[in-house]
N, C-alpha and C. Protein backbone atom coordinates (compact mmCIF):
# COMPACT_ATOMS: atom_id res chain seq x y z
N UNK A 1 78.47 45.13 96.64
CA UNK A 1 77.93 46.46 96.77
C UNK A 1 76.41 46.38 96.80
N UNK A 2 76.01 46.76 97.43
CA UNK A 2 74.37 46.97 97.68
C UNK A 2 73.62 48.49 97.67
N UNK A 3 72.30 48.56 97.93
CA UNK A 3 72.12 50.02 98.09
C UNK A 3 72.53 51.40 97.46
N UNK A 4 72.04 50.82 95.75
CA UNK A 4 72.37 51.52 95.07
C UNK A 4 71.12 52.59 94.93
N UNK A 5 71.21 53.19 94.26
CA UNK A 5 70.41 54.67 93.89
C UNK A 5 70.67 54.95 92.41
N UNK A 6 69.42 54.60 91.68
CA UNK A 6 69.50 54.91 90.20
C UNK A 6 68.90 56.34 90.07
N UNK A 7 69.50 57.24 88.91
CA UNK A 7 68.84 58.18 89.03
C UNK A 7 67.95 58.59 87.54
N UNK A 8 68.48 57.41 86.44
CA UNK A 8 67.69 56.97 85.67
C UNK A 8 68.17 55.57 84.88
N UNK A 9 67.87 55.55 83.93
CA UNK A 9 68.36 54.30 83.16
C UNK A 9 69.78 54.34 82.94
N UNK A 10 70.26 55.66 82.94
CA UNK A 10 72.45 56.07 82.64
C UNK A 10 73.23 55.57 83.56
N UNK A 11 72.51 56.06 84.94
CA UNK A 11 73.15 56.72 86.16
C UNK A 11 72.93 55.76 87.01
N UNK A 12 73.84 55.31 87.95
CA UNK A 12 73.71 54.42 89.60
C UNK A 12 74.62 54.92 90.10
N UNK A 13 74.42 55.32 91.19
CA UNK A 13 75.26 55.64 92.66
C UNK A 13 74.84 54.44 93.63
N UNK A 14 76.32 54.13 94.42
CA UNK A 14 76.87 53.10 95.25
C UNK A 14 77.35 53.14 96.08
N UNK A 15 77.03 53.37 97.77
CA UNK A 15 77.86 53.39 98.58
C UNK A 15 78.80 51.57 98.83
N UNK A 16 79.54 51.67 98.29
CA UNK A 16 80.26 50.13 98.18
C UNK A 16 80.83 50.53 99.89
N UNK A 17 81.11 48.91 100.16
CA UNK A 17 81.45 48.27 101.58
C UNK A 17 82.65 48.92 102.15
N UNK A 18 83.66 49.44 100.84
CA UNK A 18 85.03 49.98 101.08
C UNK A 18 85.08 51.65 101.77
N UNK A 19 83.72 52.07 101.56
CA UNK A 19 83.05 53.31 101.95
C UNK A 19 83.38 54.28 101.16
N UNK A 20 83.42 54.12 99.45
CA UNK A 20 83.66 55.40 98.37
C UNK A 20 82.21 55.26 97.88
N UNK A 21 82.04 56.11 97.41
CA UNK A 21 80.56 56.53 96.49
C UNK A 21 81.15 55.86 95.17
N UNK A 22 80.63 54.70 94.48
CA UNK A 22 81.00 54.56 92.97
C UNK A 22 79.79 54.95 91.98
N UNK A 23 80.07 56.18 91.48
CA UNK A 23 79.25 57.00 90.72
C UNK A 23 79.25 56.12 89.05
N UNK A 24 78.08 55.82 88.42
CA UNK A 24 78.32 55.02 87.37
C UNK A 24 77.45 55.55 86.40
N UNK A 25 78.28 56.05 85.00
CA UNK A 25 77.11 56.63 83.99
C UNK A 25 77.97 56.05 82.57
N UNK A 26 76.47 55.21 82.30
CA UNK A 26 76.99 54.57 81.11
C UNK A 26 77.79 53.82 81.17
N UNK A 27 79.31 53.75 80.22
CA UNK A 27 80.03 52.73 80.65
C UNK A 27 81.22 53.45 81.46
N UNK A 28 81.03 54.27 82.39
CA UNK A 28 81.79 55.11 82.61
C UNK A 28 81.55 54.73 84.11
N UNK A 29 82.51 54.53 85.19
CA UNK A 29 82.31 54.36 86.64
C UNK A 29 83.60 55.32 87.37
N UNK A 30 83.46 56.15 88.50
CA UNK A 30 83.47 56.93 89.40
C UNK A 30 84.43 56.51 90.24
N UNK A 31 84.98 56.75 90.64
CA UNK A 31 85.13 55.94 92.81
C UNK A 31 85.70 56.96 93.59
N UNK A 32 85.08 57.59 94.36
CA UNK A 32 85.05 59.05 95.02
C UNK A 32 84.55 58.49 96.63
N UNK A 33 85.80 59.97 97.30
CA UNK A 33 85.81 59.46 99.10
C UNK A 33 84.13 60.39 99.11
N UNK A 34 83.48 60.67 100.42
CA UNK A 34 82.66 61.62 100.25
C UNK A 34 82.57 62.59 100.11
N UNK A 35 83.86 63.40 100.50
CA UNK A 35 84.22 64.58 100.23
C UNK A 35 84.76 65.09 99.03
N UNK A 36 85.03 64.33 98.38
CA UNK A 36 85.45 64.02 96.89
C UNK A 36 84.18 63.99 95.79
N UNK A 37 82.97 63.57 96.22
CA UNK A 37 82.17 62.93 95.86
C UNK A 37 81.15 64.63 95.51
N UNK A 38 81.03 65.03 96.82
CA UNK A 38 80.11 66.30 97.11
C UNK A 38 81.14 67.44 96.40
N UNK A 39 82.08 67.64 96.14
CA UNK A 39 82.59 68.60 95.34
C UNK A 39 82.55 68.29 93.95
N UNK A 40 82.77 66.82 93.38
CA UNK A 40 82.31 67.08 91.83
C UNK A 40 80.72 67.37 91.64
N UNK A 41 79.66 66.97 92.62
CA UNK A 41 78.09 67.19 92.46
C UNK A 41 78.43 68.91 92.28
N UNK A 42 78.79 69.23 93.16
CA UNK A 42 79.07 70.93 92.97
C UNK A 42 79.40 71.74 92.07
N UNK A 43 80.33 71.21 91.51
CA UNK A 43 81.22 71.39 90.51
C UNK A 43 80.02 71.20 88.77
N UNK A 44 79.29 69.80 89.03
CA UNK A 44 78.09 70.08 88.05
C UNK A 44 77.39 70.48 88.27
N UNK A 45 76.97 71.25 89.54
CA UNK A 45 75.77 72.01 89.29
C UNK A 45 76.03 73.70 88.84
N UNK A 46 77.42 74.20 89.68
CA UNK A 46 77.86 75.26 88.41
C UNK A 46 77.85 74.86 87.06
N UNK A 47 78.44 73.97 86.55
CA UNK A 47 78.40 73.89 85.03
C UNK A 47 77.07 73.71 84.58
N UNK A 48 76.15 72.89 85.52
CA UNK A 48 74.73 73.15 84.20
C UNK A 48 74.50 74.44 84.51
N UNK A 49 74.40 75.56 85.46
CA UNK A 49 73.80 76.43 85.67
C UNK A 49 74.31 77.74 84.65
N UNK A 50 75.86 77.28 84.19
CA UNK A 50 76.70 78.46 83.00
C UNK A 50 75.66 77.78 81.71
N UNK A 51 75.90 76.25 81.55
CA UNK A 51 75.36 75.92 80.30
C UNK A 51 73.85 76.49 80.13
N UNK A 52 73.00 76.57 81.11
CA UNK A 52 71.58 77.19 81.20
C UNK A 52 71.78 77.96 81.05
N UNK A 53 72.65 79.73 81.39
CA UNK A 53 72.68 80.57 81.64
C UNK A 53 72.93 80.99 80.08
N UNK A 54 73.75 80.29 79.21
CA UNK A 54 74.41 80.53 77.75
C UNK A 54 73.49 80.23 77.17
N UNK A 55 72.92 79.38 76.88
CA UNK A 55 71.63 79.05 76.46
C UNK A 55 70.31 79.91 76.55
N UNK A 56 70.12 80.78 77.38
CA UNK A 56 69.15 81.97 77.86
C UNK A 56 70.02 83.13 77.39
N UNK A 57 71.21 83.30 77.30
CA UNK A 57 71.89 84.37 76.99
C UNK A 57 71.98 85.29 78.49
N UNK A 58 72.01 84.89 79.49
CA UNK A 58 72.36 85.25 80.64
C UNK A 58 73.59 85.40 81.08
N UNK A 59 74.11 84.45 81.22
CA UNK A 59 76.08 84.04 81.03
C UNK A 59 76.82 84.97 81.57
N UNK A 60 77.10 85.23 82.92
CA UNK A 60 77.75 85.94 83.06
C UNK A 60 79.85 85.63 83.09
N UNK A 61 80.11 85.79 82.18
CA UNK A 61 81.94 85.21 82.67
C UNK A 61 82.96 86.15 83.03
N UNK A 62 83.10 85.41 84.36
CA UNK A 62 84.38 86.05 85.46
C UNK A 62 85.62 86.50 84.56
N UNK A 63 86.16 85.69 83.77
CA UNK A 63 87.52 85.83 82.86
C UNK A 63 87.16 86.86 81.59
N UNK A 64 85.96 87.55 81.42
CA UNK A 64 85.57 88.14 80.17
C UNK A 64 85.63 89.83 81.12
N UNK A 65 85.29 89.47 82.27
CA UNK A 65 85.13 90.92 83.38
C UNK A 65 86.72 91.22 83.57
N UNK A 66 87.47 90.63 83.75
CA UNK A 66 88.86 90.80 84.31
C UNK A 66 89.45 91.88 82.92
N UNK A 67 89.02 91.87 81.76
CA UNK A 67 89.92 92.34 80.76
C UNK A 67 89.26 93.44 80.73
């Protein structure tokens, strides 16, 4: 695997030869197609944006509106 991308001392992303993204944090490693790959990035950037939002007391929740 070559052509990695650190994004600090935790984190390396890997396009390996097999063509999955192996996402690696800590002792924790990934192996995602690309489309697989771009929906969990998605997926955390809603969640930091609730965790920011709770934290500011902003927070709006979908399941708290329904009742």
């Amino acid at each position: 695997m070559d052509g990695a991308m650190h994004g600090d001392t935790r984190s390396k992303l890997v396009l390996c030869e097999c063509g999955k993204f192996h996402f690696t944090y800590r002792s924790m490693t990934l192996h995602f197609e690309r489309e697989e790959f771009f929906a969990f990035v998605g997926s955390l950037v809603r969640l930091g944006r609730l965790v920011k939002d709770s934290a500011n007391g902003t927070a709006h929740h979908p399941a708290a509106a329904q009742n």
